[in-house]
N, C-alpha and C. Protein backbone atom coordinates (compact mmCIF):
# COMPACT_ATOMS: atom_id res chain seq x y z
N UNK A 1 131.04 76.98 214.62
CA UNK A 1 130.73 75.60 214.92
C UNK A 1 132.04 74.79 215.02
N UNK A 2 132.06 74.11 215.84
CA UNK A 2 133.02 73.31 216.34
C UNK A 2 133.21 71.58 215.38
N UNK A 3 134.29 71.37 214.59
CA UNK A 3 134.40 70.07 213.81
C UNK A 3 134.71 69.58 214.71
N UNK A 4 134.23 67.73 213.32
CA UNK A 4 134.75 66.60 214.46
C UNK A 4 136.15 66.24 214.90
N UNK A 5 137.03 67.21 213.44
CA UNK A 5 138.12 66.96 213.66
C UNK A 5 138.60 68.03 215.29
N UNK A 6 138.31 69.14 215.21
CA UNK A 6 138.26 69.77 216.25
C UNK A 6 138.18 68.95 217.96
N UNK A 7 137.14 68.62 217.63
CA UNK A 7 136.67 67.62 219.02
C UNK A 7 137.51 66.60 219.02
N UNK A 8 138.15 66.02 218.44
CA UNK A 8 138.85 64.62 218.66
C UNK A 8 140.42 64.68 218.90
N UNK A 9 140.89 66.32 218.49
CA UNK A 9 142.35 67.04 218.33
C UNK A 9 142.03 66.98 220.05
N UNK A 10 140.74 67.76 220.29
CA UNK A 10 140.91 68.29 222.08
C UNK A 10 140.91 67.01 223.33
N UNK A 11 140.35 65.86 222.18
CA UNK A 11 140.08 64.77 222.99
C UNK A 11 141.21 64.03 223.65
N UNK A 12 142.33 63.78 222.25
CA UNK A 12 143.35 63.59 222.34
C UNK A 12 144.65 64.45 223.17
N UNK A 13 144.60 65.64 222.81
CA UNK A 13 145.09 66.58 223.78
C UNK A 13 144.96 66.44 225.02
N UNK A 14 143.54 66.33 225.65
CA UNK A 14 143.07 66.14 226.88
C UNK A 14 143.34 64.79 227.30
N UNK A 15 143.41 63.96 226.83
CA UNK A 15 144.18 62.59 227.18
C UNK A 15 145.54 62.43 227.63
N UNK A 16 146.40 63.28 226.36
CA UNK A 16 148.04 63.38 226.78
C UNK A 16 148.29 63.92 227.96
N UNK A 17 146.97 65.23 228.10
CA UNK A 17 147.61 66.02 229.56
C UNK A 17 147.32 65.97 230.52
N UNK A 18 146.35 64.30 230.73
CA UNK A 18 145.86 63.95 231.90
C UNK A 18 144.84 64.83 232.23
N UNK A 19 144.08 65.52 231.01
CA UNK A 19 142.92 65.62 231.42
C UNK A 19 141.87 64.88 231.64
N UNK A 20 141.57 63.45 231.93
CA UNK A 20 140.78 62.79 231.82
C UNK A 20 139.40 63.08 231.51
N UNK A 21 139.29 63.78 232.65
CA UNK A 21 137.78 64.17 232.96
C UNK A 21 137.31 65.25 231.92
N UNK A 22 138.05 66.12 231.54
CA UNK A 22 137.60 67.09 230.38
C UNK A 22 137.47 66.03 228.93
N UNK A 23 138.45 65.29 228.55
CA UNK A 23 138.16 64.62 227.28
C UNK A 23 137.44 63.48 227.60
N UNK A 24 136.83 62.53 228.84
CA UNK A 24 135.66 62.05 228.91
C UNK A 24 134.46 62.98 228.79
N UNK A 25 134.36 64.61 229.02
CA UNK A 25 133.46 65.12 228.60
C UNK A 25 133.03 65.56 227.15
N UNK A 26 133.88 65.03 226.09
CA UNK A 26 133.70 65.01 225.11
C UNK A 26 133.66 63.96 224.41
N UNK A 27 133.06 62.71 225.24
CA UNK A 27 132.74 61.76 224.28
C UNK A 27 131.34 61.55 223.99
N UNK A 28 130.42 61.06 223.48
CA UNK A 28 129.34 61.10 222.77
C UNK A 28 128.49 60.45 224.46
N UNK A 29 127.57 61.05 224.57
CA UNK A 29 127.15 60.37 225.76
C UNK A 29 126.58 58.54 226.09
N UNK A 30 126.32 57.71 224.41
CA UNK A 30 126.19 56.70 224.95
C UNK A 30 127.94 55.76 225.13
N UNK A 31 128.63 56.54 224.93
CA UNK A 31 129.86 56.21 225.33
C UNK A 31 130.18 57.11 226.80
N UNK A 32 129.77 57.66 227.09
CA UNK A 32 129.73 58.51 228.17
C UNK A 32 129.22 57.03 229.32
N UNK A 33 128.42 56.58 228.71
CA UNK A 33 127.27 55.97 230.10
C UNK A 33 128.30 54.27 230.07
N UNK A 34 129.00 54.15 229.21
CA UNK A 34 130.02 52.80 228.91
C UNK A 34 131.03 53.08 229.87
N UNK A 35 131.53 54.08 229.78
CA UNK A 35 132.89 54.21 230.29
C UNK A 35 132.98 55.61 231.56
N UNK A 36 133.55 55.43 232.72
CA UNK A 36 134.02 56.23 233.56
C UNK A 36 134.86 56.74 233.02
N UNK A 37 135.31 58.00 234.09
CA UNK A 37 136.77 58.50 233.56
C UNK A 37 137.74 57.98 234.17
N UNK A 38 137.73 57.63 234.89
CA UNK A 38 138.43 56.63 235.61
C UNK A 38 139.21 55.60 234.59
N UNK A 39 137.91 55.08 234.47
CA UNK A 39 138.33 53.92 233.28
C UNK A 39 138.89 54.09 232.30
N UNK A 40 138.49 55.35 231.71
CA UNK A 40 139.50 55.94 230.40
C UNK A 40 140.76 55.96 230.63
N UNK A 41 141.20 56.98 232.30
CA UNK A 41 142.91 57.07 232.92
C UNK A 41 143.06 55.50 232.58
N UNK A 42 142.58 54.69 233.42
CA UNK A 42 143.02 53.38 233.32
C UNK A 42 143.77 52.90 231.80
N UNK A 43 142.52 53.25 230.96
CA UNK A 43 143.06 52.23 229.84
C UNK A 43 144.26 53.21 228.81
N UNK A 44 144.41 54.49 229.13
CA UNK A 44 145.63 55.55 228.28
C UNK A 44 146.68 54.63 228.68
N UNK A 45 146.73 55.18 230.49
CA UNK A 45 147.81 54.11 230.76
C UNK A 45 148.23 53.31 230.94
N UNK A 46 147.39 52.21 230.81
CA UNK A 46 147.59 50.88 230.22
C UNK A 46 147.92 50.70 228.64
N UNK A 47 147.56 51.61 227.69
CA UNK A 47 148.11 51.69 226.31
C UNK A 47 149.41 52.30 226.02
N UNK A 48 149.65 53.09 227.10
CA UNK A 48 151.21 54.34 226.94
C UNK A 48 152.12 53.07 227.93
N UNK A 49 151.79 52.20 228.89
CA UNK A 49 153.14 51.66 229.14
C UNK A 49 152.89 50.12 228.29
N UNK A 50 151.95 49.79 226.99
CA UNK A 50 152.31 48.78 226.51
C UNK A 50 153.04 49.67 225.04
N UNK A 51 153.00 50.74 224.74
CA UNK A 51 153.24 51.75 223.44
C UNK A 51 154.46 52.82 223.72
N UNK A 52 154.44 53.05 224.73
CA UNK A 52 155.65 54.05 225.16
C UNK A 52 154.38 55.45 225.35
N UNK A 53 155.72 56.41 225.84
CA UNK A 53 155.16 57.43 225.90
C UNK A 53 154.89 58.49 224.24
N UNK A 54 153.89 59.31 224.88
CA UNK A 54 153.39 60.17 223.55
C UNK A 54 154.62 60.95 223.28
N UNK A 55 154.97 61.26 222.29
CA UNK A 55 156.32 62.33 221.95
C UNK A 55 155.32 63.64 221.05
N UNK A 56 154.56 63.43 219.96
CA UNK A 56 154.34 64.73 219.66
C UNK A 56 152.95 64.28 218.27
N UNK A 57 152.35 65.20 218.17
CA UNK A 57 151.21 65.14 217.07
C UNK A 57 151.66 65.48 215.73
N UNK A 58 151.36 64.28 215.16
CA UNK A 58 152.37 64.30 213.65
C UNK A 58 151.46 66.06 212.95
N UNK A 59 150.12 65.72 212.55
CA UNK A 59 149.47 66.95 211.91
C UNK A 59 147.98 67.42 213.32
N UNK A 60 147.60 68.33 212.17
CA UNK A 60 146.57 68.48 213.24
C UNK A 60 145.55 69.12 212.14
C-alpha cells in the first residue's frame, strides 16, 4: 500500500520535473475537478519565479 507520505514525495517530484500532468493525477479528485493541469504549470511557475528555483529535497 502506497502512504500519504509516498503520494505527496511523487507529487512534489512530479512538479519539479515538469510533470504536471502525472502529479495533477495524483491529487484527490475534488481537487482534480478545481484545478487543470495547466493551471497547476501555471501556478509552480508562478511560485518558482516569485521563490527561486528548487535546489534539492531536504528529507524524504
Amino acid at each position: 500500500m502506497v502512504t500519504e507520505q509516498e503520494i505527496a514525495e511523487r507529487f512534489v517530484d512530479s512538479l519539479l520535473g515538469q510533470g504536471y500532468q502525472d502529479a495533477w493525477q495524483l491529487l484527490h479528485p475534488t481537487l482534480q475537478a478545481e484545478i487543470l493541469p495547466q493551471q497547476l504549470q501555471q501556478q509552480v511557475e508562478q511560485f518558482q519565479r516569485l521563490m527561486g528555483a528548487f535546489v534539492r529535497r531536504l528529507n524524504t
